[in-house]
PDB file of N, CA and C in Angstrom:
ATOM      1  N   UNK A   1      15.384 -12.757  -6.847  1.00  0.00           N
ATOM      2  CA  UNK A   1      15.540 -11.944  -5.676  1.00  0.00           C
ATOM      3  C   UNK A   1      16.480 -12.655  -4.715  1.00  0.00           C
ATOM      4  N   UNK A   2      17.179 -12.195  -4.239  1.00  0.00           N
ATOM      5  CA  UNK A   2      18.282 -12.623  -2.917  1.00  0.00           C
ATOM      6  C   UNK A   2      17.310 -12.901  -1.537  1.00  0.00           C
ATOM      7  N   UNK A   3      17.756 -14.117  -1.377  1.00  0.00           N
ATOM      8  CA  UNK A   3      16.540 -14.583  -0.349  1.00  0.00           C
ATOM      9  C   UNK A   3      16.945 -14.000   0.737  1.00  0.00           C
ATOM     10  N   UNK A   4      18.549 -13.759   1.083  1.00  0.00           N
ATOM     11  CA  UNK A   4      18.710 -13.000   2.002  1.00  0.00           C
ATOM     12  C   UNK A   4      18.388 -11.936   2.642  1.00  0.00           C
ATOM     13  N   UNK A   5      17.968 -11.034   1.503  1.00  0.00           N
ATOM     14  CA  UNK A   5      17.759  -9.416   2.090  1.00  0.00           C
ATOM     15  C   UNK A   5      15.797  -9.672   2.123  1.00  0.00           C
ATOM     16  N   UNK A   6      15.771  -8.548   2.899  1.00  0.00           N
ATOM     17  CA  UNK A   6      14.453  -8.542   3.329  1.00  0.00           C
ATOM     18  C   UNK A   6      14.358  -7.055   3.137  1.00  0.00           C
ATOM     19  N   UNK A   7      12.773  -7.059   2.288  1.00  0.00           N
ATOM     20  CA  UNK A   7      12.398  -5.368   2.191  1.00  0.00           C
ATOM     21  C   UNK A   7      11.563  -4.580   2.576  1.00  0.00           C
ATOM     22  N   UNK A   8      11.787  -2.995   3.288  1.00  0.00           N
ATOM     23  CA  UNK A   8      10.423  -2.790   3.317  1.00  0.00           C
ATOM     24  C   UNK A   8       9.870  -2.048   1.942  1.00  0.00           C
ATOM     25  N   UNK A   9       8.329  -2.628   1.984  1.00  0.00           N
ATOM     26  CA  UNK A   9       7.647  -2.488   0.498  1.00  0.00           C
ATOM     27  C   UNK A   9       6.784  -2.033   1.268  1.00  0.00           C
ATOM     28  N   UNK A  10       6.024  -0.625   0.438  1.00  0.00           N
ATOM     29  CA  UNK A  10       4.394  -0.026   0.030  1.00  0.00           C
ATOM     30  C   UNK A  10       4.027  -0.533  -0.719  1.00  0.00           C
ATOM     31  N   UNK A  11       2.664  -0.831  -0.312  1.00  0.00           N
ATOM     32  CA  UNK A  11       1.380  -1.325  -1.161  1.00  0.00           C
ATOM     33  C   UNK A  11       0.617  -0.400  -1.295  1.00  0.00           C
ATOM     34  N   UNK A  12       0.499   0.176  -2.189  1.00  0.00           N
ATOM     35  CA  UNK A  12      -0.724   1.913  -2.231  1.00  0.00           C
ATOM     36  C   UNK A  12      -1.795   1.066  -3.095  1.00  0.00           C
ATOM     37  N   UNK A  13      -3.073   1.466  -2.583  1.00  0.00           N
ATOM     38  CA  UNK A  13      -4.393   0.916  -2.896  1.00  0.00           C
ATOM     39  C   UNK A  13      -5.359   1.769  -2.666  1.00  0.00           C
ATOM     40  N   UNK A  14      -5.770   2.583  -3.453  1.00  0.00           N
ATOM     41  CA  UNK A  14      -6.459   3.617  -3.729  1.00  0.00           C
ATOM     42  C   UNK A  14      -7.672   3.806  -3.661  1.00  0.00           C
ATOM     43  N   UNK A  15      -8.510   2.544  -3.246  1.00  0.00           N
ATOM     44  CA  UNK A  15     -10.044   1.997  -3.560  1.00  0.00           C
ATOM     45  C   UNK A  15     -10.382   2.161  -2.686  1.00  0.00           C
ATOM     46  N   UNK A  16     -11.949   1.833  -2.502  1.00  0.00           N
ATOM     47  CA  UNK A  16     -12.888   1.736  -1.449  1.00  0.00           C
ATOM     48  C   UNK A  16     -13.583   0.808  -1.641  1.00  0.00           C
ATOM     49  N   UNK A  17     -13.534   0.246  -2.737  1.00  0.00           N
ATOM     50  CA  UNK A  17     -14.152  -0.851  -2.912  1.00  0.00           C
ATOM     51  C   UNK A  17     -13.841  -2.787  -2.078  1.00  0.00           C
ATOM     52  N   UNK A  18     -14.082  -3.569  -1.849  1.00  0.00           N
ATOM     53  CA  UNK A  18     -13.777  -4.961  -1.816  1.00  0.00           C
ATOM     54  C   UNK A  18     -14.433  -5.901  -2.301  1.00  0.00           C
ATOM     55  N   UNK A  19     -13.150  -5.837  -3.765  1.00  0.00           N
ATOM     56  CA  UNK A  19     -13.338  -7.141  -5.098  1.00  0.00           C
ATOM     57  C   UNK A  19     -12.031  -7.470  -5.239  1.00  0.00           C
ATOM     58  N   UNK A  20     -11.721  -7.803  -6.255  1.00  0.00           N
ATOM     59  CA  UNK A  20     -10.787  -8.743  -6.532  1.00  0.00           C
ATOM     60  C   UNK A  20      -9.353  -7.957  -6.278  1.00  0.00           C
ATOM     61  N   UNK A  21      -9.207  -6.350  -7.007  1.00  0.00           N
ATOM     62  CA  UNK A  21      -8.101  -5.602  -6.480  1.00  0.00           C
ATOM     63  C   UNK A  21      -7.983  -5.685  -4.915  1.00  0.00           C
ATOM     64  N   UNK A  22      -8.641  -5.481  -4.164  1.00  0.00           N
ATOM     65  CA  UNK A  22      -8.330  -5.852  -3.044  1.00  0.00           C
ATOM     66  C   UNK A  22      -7.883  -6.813  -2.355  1.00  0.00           C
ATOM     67  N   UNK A  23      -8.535  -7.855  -2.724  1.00  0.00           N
ATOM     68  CA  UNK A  23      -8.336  -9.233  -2.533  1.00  0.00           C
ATOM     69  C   UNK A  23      -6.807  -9.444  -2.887  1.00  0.00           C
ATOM     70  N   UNK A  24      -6.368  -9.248  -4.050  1.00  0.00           N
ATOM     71  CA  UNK A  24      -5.113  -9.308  -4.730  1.00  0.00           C
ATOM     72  C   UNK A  24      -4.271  -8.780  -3.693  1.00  0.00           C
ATOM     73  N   UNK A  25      -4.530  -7.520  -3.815  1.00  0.00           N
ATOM     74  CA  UNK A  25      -3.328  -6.909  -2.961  1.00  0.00           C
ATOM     75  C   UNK A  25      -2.872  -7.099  -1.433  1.00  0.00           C
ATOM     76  N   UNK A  26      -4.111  -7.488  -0.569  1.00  0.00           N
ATOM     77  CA  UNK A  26      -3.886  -8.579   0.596  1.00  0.00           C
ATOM     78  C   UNK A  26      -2.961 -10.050   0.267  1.00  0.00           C
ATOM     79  N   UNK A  27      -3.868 -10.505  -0.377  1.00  0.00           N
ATOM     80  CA  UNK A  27      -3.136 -11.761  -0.789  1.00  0.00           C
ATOM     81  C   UNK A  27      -1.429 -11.494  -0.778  1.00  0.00           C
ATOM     82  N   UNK A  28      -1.248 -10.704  -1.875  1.00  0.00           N
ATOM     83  CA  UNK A  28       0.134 -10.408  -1.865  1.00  0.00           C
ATOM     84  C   UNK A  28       1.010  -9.921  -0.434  1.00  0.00           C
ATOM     85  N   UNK A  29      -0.046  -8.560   0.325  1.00  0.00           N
ATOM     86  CA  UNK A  29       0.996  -8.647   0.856  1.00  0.00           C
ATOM     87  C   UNK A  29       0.988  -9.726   2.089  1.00  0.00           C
ATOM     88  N   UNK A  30       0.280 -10.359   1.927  1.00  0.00           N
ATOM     89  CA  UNK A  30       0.797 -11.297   2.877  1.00  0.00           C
ATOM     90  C   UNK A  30       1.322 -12.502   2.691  1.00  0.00           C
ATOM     91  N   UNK A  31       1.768 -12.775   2.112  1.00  0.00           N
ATOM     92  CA  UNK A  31       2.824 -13.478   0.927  1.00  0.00           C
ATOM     93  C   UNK A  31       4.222 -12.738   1.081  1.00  0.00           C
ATOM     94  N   UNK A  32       4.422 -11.531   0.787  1.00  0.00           N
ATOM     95  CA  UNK A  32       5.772 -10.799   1.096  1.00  0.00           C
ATOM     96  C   UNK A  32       5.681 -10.716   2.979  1.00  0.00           C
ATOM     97  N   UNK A  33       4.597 -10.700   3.637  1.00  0.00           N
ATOM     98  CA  UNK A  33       4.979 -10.917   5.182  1.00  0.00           C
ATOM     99  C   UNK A  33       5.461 -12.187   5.409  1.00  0.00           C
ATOM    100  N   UNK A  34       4.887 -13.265   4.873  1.00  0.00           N
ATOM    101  CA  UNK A  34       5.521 -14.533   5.262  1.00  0.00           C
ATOM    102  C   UNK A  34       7.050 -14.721   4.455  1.00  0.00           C
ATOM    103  N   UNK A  35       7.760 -14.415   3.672  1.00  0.00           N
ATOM    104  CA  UNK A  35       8.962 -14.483   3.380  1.00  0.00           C
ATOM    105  C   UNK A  35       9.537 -13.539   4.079  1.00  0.00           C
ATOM    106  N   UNK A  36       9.439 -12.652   4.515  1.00  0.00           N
ATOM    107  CA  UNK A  36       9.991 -11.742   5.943  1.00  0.00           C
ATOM    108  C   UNK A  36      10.320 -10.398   5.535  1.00  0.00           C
ATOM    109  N   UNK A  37       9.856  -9.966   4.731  1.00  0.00           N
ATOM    110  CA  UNK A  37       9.511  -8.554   4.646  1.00  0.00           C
ATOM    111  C   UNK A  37       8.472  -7.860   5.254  1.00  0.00           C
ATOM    112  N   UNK A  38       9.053  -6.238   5.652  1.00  0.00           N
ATOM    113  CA  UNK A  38       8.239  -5.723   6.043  1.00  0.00           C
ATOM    114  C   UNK A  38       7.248  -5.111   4.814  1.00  0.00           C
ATOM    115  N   UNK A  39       5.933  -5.147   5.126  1.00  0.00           N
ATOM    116  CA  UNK A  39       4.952  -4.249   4.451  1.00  0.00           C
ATOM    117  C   UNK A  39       4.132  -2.997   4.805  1.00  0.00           C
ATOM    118  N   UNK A  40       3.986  -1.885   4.473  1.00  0.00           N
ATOM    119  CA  UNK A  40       3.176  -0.991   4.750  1.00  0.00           C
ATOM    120  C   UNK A  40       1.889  -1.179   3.577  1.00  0.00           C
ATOM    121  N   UNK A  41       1.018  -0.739   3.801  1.00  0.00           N
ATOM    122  CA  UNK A  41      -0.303  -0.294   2.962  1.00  0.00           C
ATOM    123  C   UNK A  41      -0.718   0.831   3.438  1.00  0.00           C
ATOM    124  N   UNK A  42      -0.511   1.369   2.274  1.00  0.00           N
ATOM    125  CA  UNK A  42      -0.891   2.819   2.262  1.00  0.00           C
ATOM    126  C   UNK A  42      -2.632   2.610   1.190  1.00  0.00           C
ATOM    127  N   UNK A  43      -3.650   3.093   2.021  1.00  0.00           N
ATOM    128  CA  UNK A  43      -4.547   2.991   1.607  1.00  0.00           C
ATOM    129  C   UNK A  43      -5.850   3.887   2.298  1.00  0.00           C
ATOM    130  N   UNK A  44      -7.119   3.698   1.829  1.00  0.00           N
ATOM    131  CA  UNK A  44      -8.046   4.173   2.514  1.00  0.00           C
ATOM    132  C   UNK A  44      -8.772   3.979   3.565  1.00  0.00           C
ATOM    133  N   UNK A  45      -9.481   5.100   4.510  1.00  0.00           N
ATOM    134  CA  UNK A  45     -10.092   4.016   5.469  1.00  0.00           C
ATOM    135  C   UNK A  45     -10.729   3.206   5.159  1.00  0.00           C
ATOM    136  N   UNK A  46     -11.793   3.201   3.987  1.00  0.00           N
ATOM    137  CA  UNK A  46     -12.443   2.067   4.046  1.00  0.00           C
ATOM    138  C   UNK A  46     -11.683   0.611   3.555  1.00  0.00           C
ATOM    139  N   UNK A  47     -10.867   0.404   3.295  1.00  0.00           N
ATOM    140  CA  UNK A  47     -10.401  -0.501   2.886  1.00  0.00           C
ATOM    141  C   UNK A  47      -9.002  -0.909   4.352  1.00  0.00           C
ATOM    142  N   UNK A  48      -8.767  -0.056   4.827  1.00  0.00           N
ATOM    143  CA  UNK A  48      -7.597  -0.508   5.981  1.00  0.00           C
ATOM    144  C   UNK A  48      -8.305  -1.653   6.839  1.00  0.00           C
ATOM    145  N   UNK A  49      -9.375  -1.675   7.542  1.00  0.00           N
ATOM    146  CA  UNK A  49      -9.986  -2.541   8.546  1.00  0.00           C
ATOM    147  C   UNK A  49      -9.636  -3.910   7.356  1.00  0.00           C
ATOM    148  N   UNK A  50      -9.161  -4.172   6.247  1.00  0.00           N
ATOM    149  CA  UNK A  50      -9.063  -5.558   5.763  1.00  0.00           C
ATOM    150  C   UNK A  50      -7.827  -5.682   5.622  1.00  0.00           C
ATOM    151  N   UNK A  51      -6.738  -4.872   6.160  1.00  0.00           N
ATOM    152  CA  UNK A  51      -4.978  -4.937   6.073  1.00  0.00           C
ATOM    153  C   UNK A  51      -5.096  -6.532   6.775  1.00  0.00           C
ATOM    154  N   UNK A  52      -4.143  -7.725   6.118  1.00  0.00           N
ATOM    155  CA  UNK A  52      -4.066  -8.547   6.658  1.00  0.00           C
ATOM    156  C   UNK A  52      -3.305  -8.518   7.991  1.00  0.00           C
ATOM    157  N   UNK A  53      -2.972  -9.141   9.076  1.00  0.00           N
ATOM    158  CA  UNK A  53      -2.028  -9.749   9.934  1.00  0.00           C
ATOM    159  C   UNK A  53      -0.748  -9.680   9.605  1.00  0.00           C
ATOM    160  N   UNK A  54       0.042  -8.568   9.927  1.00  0.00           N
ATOM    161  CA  UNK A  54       1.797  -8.292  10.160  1.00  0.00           C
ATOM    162  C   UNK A  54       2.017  -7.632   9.203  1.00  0.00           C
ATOM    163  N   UNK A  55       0.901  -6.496   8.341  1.00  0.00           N
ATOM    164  CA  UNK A  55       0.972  -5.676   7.804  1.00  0.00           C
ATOM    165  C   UNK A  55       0.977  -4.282   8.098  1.00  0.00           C
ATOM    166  N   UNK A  56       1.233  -3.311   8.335  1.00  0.00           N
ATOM    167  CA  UNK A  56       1.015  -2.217   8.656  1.00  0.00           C
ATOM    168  C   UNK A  56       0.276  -1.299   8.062  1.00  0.00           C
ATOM    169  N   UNK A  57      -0.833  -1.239   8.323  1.00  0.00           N
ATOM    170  CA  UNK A  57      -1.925   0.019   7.490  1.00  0.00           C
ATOM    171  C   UNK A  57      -1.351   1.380   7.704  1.00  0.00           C
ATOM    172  N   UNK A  58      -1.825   2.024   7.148  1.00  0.00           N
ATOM    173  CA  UNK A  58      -1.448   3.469   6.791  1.00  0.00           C
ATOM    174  C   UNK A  58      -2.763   4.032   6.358  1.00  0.00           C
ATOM    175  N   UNK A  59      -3.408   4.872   6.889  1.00  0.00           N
ATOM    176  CA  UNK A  59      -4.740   5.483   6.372  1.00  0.00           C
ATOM    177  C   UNK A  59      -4.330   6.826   5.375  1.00  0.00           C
ATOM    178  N   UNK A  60      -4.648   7.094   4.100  1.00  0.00           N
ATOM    179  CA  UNK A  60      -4.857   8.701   3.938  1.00  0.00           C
ATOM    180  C   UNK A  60      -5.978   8.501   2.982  1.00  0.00           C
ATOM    181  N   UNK A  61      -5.858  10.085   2.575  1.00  0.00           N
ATOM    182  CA  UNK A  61      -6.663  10.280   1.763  1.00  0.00           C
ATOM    183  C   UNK A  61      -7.131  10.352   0.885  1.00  0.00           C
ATOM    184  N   UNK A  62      -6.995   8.964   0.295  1.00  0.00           N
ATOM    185  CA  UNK A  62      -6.524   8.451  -1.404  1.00  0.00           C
ATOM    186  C   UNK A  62      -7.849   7.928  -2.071  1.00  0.00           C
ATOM    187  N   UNK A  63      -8.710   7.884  -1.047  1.00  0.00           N
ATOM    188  CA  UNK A  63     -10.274   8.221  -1.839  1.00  0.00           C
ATOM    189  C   UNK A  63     -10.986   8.857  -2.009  1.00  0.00           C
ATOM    190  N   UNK A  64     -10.562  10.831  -2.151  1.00  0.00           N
ATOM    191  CA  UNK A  64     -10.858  11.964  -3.046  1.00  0.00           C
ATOM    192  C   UNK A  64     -10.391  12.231  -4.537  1.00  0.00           C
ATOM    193  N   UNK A  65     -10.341  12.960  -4.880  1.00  0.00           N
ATOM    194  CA  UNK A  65      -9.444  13.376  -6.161  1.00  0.00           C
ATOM    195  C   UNK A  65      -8.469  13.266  -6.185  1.00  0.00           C
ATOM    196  N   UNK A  66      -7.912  12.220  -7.135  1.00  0.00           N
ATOM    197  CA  UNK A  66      -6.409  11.449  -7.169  1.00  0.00           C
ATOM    198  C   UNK A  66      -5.162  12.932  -7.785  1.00  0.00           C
ATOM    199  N   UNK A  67      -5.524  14.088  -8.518  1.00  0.00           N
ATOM    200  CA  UNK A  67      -5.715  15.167  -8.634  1.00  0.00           C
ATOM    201  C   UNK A  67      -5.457  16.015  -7.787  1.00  0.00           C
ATOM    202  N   UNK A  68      -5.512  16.018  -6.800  1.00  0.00           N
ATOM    203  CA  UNK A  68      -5.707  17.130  -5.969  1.00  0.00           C
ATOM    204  C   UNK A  68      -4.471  16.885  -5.170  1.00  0.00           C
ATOM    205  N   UNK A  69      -3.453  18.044  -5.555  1.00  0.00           N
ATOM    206  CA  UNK A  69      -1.868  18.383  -5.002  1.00  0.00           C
ATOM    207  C   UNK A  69      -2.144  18.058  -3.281  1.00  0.00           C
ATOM    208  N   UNK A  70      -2.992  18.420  -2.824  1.00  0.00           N
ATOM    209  CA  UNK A  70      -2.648  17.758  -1.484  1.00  0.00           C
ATOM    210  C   UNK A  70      -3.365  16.603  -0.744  1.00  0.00           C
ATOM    211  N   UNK A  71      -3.716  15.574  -1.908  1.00  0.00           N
ATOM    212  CA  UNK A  71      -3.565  14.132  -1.841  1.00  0.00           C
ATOM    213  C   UNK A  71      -2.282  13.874  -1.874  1.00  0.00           C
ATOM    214  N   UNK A  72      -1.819  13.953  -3.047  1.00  0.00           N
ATOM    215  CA  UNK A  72      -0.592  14.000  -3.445  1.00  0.00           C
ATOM    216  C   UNK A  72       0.763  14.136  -3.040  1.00  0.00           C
ATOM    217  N   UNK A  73       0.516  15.524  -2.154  1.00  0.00           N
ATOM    218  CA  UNK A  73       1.486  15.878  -1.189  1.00  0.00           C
ATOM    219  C   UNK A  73       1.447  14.820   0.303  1.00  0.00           C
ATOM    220  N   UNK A  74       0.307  14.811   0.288  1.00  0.00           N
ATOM    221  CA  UNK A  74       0.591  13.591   1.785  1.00  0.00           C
ATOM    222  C   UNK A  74       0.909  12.037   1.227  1.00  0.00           C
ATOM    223  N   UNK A  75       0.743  11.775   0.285  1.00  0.00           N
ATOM    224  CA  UNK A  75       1.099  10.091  -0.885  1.00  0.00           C
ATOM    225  C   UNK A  75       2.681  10.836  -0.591  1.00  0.00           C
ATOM    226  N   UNK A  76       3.536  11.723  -0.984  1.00  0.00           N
ATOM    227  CA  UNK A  76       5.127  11.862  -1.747  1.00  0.00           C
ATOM    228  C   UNK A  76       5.896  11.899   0.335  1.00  0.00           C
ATOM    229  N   UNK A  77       4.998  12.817   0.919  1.00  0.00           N
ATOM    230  CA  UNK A  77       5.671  12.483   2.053  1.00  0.00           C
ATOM    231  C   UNK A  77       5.563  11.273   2.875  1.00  0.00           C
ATOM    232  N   UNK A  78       4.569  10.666   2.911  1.00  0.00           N
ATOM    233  CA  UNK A  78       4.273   9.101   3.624  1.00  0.00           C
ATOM    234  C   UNK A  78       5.496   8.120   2.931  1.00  0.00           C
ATOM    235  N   UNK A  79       5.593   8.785   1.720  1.00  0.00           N
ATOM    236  CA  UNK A  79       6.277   7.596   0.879  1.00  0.00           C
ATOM    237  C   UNK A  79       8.041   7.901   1.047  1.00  0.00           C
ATOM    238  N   UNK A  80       8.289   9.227   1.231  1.00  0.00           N
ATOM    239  CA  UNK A  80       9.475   9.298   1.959  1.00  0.00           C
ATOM    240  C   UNK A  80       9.842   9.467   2.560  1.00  0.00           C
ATOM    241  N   UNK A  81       8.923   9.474   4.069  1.00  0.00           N
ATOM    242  CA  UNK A  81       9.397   9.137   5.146  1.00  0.00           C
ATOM    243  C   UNK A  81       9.911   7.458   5.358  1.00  0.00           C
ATOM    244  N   UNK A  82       8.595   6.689   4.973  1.00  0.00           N
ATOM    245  CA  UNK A  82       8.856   5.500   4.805  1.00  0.00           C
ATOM    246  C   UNK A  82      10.108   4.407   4.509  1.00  0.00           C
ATOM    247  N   UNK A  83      10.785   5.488   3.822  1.00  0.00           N
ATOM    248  CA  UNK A  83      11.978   4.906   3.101  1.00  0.00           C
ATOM    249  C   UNK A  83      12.358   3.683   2.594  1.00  0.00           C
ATOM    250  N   UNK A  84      11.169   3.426   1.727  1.00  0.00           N
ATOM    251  CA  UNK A  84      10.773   1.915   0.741  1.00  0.00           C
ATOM    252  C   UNK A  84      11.552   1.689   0.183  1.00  0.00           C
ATOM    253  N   UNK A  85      12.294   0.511   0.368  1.00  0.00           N
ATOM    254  CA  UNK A  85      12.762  -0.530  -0.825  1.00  0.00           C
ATOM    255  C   UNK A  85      11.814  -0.363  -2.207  1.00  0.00           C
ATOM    256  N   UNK A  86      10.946  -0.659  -2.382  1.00  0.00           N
ATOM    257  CA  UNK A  86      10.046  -1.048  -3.308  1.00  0.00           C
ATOM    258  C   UNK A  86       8.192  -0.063  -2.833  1.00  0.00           C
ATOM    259  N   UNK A  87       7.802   0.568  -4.243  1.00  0.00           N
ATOM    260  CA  UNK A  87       6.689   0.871  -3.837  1.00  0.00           C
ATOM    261  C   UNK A  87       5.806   0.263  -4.934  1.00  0.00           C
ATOM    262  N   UNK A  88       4.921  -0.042  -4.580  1.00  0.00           N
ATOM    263  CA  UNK A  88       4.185  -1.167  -5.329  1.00  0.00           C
ATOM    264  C   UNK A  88       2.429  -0.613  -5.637  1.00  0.00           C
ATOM    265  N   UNK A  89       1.943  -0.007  -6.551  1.00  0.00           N
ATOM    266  CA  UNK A  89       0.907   0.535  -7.053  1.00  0.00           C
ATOM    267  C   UNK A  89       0.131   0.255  -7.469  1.00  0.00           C
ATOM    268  N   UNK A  90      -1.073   0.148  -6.279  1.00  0.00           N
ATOM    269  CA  UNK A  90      -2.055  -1.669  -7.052  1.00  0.00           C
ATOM    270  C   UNK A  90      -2.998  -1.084  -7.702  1.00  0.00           C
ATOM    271  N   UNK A  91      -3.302  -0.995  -9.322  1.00  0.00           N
ATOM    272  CA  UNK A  91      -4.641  -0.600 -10.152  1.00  0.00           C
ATOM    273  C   UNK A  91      -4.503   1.150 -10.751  1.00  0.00           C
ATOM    274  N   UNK A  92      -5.033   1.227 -11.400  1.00  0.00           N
ATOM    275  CA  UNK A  92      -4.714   2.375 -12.292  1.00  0.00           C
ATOM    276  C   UNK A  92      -4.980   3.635 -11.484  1.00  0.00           C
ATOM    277  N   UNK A  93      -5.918   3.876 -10.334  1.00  0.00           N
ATOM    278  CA  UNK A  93      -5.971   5.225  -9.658  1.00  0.00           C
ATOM    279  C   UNK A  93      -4.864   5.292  -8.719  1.00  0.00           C
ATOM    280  N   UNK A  94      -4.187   4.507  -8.053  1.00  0.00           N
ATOM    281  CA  UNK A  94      -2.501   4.819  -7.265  1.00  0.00           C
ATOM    282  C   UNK A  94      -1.684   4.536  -8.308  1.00  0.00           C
ATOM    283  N   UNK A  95      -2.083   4.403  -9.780  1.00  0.00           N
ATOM    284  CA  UNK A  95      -0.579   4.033 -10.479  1.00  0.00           C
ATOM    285  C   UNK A  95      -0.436   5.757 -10.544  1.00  0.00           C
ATOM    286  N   UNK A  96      -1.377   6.117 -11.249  1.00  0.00           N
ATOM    287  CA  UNK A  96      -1.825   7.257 -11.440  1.00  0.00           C
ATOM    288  C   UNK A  96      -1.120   8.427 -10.547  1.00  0.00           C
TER     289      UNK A  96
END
């Protein structure tokens, strides 16, 4: 990676749970905050109150039916408004 450029990256995290996917995906993004990228997390409420420090949470509604066109539809517009460098899909229900 070019140390120069700096990106903004989504972290979509689909859970409600806090175990190790979670853990992970904090970890990380705060790892890409300290090299100087911006981060969003796009995730659930229950899981936003653990967005680390110089991350930006994003609440929707990604802990109903992963299925359901207007989950979906609010995931495709968050994600292009956003206008991500990189979107990053932590665990099989946001790969999904």
């Amino acid at each position: 990676m070019n140390e120069d450029k700096t990106f903004n990256i989504a972290q979509v995290v689909a859970s409600t749970g806090n175990g190790g996917l979670e853990r992970h995906a904090c970890d990380l993004a705060s790892g890409l905050v300290a090299q100087g990228h911006q981060v969003s997390f796009l995730t659930t409420s229950a899981v936003a109150p653990r967005v680390p420090k110089g991350v930006r949470p994003v609440i929707l509604s990604l802990d109903g039916n992963r299925r359901n066109p207007l989950v979906l539809l609010e995931l495709i517009r968050t994600l292009r408004a956003g206008k991500f460098d990189i979107i990053h899909a932590q665990g099989s229900k946001a790969a999904q």
